[in-house]
Each structure stands twice: as structure tokens, then as C-alpha cells.
Protein backbone atom coordinates (compact mmCIF):
# COMPACT_ATOMS: atom_id res chain seq x y z
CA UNK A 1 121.76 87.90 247.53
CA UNK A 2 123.05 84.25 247.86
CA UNK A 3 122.41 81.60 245.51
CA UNK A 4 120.04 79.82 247.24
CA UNK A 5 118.25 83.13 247.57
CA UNK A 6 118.03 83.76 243.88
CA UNK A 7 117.18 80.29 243.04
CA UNK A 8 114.37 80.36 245.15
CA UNK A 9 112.64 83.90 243.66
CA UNK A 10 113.44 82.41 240.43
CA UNK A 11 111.48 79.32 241.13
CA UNK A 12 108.75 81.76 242.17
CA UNK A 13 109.01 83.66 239.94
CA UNK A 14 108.73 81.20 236.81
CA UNK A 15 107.08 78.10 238.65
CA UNK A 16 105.07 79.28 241.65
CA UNK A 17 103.02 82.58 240.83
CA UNK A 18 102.10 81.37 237.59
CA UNK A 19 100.96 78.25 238.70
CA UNK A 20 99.04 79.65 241.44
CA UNK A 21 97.26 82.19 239.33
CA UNK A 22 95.90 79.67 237.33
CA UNK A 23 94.89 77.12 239.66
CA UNK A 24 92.83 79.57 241.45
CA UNK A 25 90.86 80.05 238.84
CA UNK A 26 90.42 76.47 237.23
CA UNK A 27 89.58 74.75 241.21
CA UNK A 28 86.87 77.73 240.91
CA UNK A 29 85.68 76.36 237.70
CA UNK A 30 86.33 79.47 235.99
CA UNK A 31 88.24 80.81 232.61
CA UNK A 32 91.37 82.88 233.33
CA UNK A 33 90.74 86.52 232.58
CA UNK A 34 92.31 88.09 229.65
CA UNK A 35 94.25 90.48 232.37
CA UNK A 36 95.50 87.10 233.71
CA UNK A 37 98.60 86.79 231.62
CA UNK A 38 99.98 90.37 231.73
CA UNK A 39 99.34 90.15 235.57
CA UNK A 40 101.66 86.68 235.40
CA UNK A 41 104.54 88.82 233.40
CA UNK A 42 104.86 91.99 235.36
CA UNK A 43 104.63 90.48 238.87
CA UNK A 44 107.44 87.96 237.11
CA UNK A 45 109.33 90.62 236.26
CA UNK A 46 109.39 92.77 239.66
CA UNK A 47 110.22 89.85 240.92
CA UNK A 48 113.40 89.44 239.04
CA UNK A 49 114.33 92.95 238.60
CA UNK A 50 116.51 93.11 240.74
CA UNK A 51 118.17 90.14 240.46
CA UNK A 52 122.21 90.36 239.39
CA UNK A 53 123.04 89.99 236.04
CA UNK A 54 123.86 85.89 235.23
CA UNK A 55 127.18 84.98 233.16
């Protein structure tokens, strides 16, 4: 994976599918569920699992 690659799934990963998550559910005018932050951490963490190892 190239840098650019791996700075890009990390912004995903720690900007982009949090974010998301919860502005789905405050433009719908809703609470998040209590699922809502587990859901956050695990998808965070596939998405970095296979990331190499930093310095």
C-alpha cells in the first residue's frame, strides 16, 4: 500500500465513517443508538487492520 493509500483509509477510517454515522442520524432528528459507537470502533478497526505497522 502507498502512502497516499494509507492516508486516505486512515482519514476514513478516523474522520469519515464516524462522521457519517452520526450525521445520519442527527439530519433524521434522531438519538444515536447505543449500538452506534461499537459499530464506529469495529468497522474502524477492519478498516485499519491491515494496515503496516507505523515507526
Amino acid at each position: 500500500m502507498t502512502g497516499g493509500v494509507e492516508a486516505e483509509r486512515l482519514s476514513l477510517a478516523l474522520v469519515d465513517l464516524p462522521l457519517a454515522l452520526v450525521r445520519r442520524h442527527v439530519r433524521g432528528g434522531e438519538s444515536l443508538p447505543a449500538h452506534a459507537e461499537q459499530l464506529a470502533a469495529d468497522s474502524t478497526a477492519l478498516l485499519l487492520s491491515d494496515l503496516p505497522p507505523g515507526p
